[in-house]
N, C-alpha and C. Protein backbone atom coordinates (compact mmCIF):
# COMPACT_ATOMS: atom_id res chain seq x y z
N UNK A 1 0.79 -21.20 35.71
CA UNK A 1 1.21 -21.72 34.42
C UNK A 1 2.63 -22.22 34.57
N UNK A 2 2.77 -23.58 33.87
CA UNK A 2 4.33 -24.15 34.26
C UNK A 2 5.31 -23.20 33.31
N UNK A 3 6.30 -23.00 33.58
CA UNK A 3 7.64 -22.76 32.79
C UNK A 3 7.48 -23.65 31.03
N UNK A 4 6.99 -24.75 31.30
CA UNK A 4 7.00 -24.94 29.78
C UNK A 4 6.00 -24.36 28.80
N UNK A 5 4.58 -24.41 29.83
CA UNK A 5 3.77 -23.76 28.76
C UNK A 5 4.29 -22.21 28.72
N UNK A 6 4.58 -21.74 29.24
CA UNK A 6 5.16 -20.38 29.18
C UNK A 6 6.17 -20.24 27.79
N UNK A 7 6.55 -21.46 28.12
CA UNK A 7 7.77 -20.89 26.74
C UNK A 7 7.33 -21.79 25.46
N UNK A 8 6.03 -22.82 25.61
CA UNK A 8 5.38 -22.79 24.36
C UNK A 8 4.43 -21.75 23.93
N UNK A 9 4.18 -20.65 24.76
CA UNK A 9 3.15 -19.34 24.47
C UNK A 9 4.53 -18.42 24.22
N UNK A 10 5.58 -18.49 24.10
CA UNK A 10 6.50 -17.52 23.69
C UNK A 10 6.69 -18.08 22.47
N UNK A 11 6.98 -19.21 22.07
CA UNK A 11 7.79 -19.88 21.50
C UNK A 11 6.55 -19.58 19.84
N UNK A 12 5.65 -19.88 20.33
CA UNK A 12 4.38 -19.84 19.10
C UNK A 12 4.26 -18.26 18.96
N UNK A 13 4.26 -17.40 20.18
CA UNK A 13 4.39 -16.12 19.27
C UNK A 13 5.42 -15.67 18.58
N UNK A 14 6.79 -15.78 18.47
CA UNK A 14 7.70 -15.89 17.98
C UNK A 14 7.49 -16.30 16.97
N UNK A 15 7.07 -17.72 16.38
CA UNK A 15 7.08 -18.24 15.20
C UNK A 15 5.80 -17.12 14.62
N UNK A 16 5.04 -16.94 15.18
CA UNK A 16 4.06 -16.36 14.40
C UNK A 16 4.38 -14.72 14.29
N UNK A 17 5.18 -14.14 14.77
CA UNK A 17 5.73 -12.50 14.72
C UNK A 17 6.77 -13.40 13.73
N UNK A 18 7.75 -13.99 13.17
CA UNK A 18 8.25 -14.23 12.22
C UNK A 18 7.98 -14.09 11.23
N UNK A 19 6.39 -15.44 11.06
CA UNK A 19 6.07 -15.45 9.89
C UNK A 19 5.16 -13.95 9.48
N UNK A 20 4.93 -13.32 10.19
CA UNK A 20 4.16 -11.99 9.78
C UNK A 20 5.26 -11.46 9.22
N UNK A 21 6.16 -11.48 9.04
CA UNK A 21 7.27 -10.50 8.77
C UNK A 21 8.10 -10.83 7.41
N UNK A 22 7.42 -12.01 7.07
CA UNK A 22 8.00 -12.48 5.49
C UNK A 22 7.42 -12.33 4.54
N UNK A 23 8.31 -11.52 3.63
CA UNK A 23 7.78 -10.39 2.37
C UNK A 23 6.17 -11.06 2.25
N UNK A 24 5.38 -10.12 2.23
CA UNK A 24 4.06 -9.69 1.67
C UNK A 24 4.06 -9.90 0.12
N UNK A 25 3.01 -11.00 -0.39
CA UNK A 25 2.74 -10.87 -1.60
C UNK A 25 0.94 -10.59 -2.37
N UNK A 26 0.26 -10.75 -1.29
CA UNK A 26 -0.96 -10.25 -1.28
C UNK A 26 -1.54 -9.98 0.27
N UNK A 27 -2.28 -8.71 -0.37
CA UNK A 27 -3.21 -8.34 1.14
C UNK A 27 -4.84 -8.78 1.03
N UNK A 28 -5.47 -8.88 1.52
CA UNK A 28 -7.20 -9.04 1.51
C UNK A 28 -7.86 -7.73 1.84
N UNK A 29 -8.73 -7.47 1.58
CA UNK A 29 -9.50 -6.35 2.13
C UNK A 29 -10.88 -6.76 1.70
N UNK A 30 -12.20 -5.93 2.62
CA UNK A 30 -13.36 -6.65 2.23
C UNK A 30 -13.70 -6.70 0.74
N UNK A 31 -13.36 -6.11 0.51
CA UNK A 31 -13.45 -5.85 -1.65
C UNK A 31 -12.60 -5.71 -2.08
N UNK A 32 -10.60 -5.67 -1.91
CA UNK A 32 -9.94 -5.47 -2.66
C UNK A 32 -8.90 -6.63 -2.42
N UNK A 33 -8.28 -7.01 -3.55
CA UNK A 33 -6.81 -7.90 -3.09
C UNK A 33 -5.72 -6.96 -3.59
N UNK A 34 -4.76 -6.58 -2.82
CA UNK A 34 -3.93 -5.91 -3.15
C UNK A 34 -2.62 -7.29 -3.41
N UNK A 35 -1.87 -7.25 -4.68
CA UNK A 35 -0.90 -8.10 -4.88
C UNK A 35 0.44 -7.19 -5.50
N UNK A 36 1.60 -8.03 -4.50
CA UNK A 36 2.77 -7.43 -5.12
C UNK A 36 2.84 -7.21 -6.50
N UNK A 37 3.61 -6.33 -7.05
CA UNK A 37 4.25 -6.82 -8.73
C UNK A 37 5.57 -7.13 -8.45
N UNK A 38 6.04 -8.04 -9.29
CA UNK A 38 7.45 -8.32 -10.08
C UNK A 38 7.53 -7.46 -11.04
N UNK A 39 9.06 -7.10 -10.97
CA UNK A 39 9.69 -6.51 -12.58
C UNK A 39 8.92 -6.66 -14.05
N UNK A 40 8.29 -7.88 -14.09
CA UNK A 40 8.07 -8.26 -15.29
C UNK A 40 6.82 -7.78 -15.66
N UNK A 41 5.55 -8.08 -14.50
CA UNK A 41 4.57 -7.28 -14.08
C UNK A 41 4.51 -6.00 -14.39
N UNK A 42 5.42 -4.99 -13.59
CA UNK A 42 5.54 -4.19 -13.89
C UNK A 42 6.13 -3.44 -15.30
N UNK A 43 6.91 -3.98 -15.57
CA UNK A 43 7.02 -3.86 -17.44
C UNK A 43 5.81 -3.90 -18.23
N UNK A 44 4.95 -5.11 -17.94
CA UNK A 44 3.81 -5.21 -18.77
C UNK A 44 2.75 -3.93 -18.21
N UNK A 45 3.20 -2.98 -16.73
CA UNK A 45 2.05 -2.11 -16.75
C UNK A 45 2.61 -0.56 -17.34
N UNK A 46 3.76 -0.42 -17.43
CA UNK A 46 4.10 0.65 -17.68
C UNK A 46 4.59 0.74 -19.29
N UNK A 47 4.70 -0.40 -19.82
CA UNK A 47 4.40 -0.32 -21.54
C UNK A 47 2.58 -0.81 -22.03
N UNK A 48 1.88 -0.92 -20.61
CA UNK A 48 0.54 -1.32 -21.32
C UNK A 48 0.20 -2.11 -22.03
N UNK A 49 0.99 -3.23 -21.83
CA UNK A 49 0.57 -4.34 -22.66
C UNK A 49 0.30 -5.59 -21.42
N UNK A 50 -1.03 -6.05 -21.54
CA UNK A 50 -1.86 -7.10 -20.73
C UNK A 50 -0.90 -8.66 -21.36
N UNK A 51 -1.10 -9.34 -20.32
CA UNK A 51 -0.43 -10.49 -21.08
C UNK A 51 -1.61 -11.59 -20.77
N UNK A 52 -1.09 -12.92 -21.22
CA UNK A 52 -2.35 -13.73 -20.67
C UNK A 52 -2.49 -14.00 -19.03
N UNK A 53 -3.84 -13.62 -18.67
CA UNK A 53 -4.15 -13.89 -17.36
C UNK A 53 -4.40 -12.82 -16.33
N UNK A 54 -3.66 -11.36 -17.61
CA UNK A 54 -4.03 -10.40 -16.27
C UNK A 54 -5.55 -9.66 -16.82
N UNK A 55 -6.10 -9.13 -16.15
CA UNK A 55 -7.78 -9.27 -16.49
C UNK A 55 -7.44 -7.30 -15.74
N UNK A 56 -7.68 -6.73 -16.53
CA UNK A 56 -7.45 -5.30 -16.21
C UNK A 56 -8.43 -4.88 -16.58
N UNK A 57 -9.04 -3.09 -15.85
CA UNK A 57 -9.95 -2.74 -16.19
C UNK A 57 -9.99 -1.81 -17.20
N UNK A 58 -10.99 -1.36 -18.17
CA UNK A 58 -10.78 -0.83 -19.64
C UNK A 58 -9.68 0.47 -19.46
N UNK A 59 -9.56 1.32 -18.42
CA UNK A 59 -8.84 2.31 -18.16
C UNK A 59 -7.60 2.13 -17.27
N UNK A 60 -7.39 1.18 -17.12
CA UNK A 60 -5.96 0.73 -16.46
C UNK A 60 -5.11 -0.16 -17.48
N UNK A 61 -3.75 0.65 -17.39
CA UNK A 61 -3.44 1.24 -16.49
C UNK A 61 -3.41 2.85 -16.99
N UNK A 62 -4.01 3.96 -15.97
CA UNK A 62 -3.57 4.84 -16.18
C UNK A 62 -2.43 5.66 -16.32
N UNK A 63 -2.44 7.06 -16.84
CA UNK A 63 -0.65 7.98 -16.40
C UNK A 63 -0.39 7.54 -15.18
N UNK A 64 -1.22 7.75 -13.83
CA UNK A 64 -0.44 7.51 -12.65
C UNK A 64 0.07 6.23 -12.40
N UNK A 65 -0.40 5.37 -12.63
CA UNK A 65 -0.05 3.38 -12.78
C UNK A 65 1.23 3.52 -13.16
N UNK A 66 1.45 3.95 -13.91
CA UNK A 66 2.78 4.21 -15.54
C UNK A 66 3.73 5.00 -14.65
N UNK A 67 3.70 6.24 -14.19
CA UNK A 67 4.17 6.91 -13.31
C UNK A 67 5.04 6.15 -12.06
N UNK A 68 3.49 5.92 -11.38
CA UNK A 68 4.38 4.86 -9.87
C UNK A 68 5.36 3.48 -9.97
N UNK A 69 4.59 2.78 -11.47
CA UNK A 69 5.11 1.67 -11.50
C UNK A 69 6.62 1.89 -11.87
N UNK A 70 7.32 2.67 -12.73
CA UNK A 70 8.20 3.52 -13.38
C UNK A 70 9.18 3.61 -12.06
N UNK A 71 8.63 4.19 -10.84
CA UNK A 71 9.53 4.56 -10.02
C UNK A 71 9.60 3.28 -9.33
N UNK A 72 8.81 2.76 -8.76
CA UNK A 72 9.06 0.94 -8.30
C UNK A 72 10.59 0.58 -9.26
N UNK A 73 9.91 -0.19 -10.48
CA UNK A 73 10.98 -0.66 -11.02
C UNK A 73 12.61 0.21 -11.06
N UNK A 74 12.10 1.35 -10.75
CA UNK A 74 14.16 2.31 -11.03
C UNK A 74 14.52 1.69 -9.40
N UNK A 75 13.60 1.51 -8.45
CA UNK A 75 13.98 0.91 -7.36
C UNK A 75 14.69 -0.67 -6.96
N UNK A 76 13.38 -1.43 -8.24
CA UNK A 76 14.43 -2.47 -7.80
C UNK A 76 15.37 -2.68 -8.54
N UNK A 77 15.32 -1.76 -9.55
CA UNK A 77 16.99 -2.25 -9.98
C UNK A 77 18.07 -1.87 -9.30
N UNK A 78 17.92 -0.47 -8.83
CA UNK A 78 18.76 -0.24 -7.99
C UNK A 78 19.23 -0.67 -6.38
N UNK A 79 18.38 -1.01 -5.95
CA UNK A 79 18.37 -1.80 -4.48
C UNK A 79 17.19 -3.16 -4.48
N UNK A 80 17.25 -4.12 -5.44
CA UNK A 80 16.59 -5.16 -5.57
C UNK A 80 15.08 -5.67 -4.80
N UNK A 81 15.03 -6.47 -4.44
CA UNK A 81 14.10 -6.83 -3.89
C UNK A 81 13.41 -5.76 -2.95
N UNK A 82 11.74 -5.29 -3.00
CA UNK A 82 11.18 -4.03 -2.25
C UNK A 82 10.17 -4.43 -1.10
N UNK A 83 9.89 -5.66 -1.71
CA UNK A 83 8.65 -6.43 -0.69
C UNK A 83 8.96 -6.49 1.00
N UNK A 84 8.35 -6.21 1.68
CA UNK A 84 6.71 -5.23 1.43
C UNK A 84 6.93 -4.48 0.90
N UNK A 85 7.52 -3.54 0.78
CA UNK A 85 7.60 -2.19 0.81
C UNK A 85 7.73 -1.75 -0.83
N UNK A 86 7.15 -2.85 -1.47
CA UNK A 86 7.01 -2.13 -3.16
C UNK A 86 5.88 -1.67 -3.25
N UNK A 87 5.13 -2.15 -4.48
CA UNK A 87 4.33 -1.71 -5.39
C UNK A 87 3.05 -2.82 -5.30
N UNK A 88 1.83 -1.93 -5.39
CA UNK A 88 0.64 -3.55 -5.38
C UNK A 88 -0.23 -2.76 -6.26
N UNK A 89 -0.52 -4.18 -6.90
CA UNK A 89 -1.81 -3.98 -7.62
C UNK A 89 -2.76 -4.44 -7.53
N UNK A 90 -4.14 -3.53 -7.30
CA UNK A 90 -5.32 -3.18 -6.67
C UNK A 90 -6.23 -3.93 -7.74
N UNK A 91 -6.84 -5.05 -7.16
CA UNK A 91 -7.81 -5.64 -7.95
C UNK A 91 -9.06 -5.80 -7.24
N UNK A 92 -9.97 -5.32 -7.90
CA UNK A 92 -11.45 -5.38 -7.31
C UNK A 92 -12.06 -7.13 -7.19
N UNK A 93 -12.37 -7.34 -5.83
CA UNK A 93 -12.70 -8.67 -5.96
C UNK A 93 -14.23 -9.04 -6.64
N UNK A 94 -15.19 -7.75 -7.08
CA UNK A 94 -16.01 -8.18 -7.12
C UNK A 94 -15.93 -9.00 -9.02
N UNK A 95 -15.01 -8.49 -9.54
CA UNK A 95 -14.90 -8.79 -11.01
C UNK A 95 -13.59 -9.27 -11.65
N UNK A 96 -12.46 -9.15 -10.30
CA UNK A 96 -11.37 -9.68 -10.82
C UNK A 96 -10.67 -9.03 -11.72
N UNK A 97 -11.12 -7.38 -11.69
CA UNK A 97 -10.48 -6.63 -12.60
C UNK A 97 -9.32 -5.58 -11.60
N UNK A 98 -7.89 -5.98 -12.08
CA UNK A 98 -7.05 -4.48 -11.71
C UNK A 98 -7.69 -2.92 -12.00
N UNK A 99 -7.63 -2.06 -11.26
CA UNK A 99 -8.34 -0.93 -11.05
C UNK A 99 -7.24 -0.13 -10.60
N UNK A 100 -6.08 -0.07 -10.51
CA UNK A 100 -5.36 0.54 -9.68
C UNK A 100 -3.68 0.07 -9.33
N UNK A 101 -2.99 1.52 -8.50
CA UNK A 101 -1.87 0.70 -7.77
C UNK A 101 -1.86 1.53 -6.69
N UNK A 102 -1.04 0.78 -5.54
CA UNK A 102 -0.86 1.67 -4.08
C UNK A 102 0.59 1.17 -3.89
N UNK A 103 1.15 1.78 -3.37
CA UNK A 103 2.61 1.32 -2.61
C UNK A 103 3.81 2.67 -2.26
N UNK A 104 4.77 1.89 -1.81
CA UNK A 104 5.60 2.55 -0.73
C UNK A 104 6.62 3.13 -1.51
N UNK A 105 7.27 4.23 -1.13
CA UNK A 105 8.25 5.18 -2.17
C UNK A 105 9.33 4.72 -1.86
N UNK A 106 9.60 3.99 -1.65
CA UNK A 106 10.91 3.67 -1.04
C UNK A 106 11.15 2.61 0.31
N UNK A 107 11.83 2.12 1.02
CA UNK A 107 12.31 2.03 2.36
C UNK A 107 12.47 1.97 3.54
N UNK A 108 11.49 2.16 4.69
CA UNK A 108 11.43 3.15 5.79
C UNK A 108 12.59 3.62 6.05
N UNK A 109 12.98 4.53 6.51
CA UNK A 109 13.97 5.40 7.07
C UNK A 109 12.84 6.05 8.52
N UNK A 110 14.25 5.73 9.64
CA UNK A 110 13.91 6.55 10.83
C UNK A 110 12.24 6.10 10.96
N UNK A 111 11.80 4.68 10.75
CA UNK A 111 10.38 4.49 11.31
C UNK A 111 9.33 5.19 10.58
N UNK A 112 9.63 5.74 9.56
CA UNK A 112 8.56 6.54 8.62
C UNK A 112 9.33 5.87 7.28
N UNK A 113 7.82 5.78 5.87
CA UNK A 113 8.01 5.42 4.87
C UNK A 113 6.71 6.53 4.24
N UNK A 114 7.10 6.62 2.77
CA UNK A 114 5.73 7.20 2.52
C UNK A 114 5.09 6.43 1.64
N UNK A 115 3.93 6.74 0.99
CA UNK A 115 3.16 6.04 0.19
C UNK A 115 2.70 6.65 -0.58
N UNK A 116 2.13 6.14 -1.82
CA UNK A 116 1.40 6.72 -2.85
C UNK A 116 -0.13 5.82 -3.60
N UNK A 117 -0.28 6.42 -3.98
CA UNK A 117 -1.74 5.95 -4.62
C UNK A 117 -2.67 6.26 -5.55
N UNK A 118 -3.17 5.29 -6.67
CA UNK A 118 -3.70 6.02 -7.29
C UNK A 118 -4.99 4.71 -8.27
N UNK A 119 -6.19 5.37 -8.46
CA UNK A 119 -7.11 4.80 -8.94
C UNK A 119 -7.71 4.90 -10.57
N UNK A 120 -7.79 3.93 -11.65
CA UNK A 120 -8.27 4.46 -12.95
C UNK A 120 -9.65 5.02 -12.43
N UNK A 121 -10.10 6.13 -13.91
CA UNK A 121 -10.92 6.80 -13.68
C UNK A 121 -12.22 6.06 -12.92
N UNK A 122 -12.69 4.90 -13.54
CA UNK A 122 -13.75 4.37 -13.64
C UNK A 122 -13.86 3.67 -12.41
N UNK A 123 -12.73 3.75 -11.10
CA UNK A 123 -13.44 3.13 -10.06
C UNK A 123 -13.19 3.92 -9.22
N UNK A 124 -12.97 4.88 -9.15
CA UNK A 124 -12.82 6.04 -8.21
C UNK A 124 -13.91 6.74 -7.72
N UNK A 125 -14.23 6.78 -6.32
CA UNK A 125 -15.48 7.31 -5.29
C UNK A 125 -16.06 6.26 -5.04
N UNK A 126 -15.59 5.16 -5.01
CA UNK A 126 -16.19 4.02 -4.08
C UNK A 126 -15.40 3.74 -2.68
N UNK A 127 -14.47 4.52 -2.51
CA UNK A 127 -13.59 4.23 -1.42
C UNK A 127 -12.44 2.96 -1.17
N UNK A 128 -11.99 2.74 -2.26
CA UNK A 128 -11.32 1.40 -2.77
C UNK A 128 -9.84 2.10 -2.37
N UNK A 129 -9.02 3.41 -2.72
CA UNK A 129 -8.30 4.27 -2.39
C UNK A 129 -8.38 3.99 -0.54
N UNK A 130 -9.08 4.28 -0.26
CA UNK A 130 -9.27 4.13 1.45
C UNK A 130 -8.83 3.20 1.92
N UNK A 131 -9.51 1.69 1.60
CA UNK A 131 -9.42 0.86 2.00
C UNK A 131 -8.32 0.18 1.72
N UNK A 132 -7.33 0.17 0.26
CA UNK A 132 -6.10 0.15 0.06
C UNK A 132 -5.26 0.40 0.73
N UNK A 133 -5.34 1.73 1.30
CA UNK A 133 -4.22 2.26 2.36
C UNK A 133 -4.85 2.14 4.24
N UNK A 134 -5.44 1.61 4.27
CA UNK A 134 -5.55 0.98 5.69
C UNK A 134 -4.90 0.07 5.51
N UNK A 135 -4.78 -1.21 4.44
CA UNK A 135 -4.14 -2.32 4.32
C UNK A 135 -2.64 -2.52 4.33
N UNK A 136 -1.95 -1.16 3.65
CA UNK A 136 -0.83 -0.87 4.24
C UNK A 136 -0.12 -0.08 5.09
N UNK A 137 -0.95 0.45 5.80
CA UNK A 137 -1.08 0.95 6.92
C UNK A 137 -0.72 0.01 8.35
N UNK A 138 -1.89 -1.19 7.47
CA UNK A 138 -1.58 -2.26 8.26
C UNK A 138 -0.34 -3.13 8.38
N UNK A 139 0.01 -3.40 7.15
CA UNK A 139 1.75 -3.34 6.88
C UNK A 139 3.00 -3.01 7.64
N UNK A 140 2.98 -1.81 7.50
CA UNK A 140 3.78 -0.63 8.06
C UNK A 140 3.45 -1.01 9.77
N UNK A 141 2.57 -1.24 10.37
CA UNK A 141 2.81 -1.39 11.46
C UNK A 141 3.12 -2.63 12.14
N UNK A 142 2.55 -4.04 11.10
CA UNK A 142 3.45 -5.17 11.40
C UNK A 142 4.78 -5.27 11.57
N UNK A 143 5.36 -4.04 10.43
CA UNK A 143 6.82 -4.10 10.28
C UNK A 143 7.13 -3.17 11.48
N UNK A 144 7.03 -2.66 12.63
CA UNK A 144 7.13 -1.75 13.60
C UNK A 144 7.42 -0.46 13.17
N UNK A 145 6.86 0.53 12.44
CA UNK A 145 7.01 1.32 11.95
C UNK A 145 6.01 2.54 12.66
N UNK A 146 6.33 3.80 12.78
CA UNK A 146 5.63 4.52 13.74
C UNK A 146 4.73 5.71 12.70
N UNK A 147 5.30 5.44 11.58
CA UNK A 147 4.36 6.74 10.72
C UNK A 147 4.92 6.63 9.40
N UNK A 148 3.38 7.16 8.63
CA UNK A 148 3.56 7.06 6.95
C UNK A 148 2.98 8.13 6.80
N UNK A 149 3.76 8.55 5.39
CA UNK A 149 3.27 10.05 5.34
C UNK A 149 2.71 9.84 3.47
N UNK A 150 2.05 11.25 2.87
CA UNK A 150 2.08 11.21 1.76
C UNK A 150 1.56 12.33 1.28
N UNK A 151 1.81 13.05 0.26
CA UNK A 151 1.42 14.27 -0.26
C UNK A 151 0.52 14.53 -1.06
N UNK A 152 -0.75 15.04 -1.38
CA UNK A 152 -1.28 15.32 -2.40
C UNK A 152 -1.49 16.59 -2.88
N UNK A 153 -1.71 17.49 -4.00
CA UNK A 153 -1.83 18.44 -4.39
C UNK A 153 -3.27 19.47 -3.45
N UNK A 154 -2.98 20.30 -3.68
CA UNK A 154 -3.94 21.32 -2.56
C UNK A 154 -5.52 20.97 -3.34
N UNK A 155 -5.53 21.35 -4.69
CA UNK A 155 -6.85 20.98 -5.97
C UNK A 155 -7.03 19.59 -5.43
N UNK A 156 -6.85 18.31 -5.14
CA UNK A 156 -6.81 17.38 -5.06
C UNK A 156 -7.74 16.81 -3.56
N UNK A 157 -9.06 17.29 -3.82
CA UNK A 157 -9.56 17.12 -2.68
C UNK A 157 -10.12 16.14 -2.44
N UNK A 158 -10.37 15.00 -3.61
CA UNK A 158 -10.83 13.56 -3.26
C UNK A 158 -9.97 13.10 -2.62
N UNK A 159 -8.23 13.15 -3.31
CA UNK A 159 -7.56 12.46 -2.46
C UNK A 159 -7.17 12.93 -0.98
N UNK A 160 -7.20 14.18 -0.73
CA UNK A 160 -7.68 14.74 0.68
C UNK A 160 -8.18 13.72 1.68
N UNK A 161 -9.70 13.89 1.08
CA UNK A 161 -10.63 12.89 2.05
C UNK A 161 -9.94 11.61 1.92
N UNK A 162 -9.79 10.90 1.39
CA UNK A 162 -9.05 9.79 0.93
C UNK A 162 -8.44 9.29 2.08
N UNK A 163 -7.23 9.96 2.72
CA UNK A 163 -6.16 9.95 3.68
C UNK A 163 -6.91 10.22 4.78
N UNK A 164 -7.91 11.16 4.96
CA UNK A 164 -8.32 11.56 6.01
C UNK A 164 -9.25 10.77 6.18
N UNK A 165 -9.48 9.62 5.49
CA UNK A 165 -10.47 8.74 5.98
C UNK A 165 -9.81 7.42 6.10
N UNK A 166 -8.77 7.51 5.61
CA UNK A 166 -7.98 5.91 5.84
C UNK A 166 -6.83 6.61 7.71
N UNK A 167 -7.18 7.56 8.35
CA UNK A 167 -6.72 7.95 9.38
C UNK A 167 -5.60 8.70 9.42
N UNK A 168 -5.21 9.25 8.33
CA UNK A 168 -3.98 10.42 8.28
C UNK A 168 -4.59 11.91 8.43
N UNK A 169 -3.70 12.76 8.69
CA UNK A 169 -3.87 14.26 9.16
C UNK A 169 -3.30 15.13 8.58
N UNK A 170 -3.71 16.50 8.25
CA UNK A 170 -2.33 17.02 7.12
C UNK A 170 -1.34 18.01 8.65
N UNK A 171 -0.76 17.83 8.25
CA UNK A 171 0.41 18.13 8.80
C UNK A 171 1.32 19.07 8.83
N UNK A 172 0.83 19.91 7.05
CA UNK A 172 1.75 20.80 6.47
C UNK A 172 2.03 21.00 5.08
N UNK A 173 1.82 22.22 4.46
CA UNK A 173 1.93 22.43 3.07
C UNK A 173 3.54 23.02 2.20
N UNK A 174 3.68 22.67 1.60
CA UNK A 174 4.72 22.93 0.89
C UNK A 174 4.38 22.90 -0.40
N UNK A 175 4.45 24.75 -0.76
CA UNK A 175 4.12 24.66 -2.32
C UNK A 175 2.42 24.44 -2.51
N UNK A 176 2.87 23.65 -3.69
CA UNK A 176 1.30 23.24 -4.16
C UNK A 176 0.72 22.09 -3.64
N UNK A 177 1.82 21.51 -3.09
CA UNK A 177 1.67 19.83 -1.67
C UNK A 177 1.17 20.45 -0.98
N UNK A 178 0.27 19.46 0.12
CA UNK A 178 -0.58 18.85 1.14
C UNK A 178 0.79 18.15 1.95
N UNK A 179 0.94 17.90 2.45
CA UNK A 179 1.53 16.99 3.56
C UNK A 179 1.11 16.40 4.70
N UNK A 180 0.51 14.74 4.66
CA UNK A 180 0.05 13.80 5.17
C UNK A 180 0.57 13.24 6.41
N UNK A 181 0.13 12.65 7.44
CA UNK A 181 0.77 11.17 7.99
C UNK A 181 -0.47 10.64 9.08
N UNK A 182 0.51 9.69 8.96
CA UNK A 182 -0.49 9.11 9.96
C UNK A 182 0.42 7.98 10.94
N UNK A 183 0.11 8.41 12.37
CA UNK A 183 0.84 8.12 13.59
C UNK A 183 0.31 6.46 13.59
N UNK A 184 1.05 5.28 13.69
CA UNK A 184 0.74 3.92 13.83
C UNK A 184 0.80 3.97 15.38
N UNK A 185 -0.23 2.59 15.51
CA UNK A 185 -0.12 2.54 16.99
C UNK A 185 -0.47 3.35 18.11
N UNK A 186 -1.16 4.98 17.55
CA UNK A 186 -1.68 5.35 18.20
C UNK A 186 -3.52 5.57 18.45
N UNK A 187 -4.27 5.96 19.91
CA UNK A 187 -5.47 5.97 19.41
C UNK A 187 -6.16 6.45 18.18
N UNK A 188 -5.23 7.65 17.88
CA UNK A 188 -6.23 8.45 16.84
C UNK A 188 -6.65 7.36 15.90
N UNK A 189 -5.65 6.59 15.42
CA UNK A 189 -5.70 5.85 14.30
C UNK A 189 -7.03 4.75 14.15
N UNK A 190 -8.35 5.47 13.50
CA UNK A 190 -9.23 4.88 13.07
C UNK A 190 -8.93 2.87 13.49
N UNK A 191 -9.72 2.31 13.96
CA UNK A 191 -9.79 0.84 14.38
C UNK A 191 -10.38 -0.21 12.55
N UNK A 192 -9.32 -0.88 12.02
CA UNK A 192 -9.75 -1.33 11.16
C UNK A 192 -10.63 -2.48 11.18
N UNK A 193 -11.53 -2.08 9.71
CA UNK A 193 -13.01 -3.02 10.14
C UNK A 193 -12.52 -4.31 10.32
C-alpha cells in the first residue's frame, strides 16, 4: 500500500472518529429512538404540559420523567450544554409515542459516568429499558469511556434484570441500593444486536 493511500485510510478514519464524537441528538434502536431534550423540552416534561407536536403516551410523563428531567435541567443550568451526556427521550417507534426517559447523571469523571432510567407504567416488560441502555452504553464507549454504573433499589427486581440484561453486574450494595456497572470494551459485555 503506497504512503498516500495510507494516509487517505488515516485521514477518513479521523474524519469519521470526529464526526462520531459530535454531540448526539438521536440514537436508533430496533424499536426505540432515543432523542436529546433541550431546556425547553424539558420544562414542558416536568410541568406536564405537551405542546404541539409532542405525541406522548397517556402515562407519560411519569414521577420518575419529572424526577430525572428536574435533575438534567439543575445541570444545564449550572454547567450548560450536557450532550451526550444529558437526558433522552424514549419514543416507541412503533406509534411515535414518548414512553419514557434514559440518561447520564452527570459528566464522566475518571472514565466512569452513571445512568439512570425509567419507563411509564404502560410500556414496561417489553424490554424497551434494555435496549435504551445498550444504546448508551453504546455512547459511553464511542466517547472512550471504560464503565457506567447505576443503582437500583434491592425491591426493584425488574430493574435488576433490566441491567443485567443490557450487560451490567451488581457489584455492591449500599443500604437499600443495588450497585451496577458495566465494564466497556470488555468481552463480558453482551455483543449488540
Amino acid at each position: 500500500m503506497s504512503g498516500s493511500a495510507v494516509g487517505g485510510v488515516i485521514g477518513l478514519y479521523g474524519v469519521l472518529r470526529a464526526a462520531s464524537l459530535l454531540p448526539v441528538t438521536e440514537l436508533q434502536t430496533p424499536r426505540l429512538c432515543l432523542h436529546t431534550i433541550d431546556s425547553a423540552e424539558g420544562e414542558r416534561i416536568v410541568g406536564r404540559r405537551a405542546a404541539a407536536g409532542d405525541v406522548w403516551a397517556e402515562d407519560f410523563p411519569f414521577d420518575g420523567d419529572v424526577f430525572g428531567v428536574t435533575a438534567f435541567l439543575r445541570a444545564t443550568a449550572a454547567h450548560g450544554e450536557q450532550r451526550p451526556f444529558g437526558h433522552y427521550r424514549i419514543t416507541r417507534t412503533a406509534d411515535g409515542k414518548a414512553i419514557g426517559g434514559i440518561g447520564f447523571k452527570g459528566q464522566p469523571v475518571d472514565g466512569c459516568v452513571e445512568v439512570g432510567y425509567g419507563l411509564a407504567p404502560s410500556a414496561r416488560g417489553h424490554g424497551y429499558a434494555a435496549e435504551a441502555l445498550e444504546a448508551l452504553l453504546s455512547v459511553a464507549t464511542d466517547h472512550g469511556l471504560s464503565r457506567v454504573v447505576a443503582d437500583t433499589t434491592g425491591d426493584n427486581i425488574a430493574s435488576q434484570g433490566t441491567l443485567e440484561r443490557a450487560g451490567f453486574r451488581r457489584v455492591g450494595t449500599n443500604g437499600e441500593f443495588h450497585r451496577y456497572e458495566a465494564l466497556l470494551g470488555t468481552p463480558s459485555r453482551p455483543a449488540q444486536p
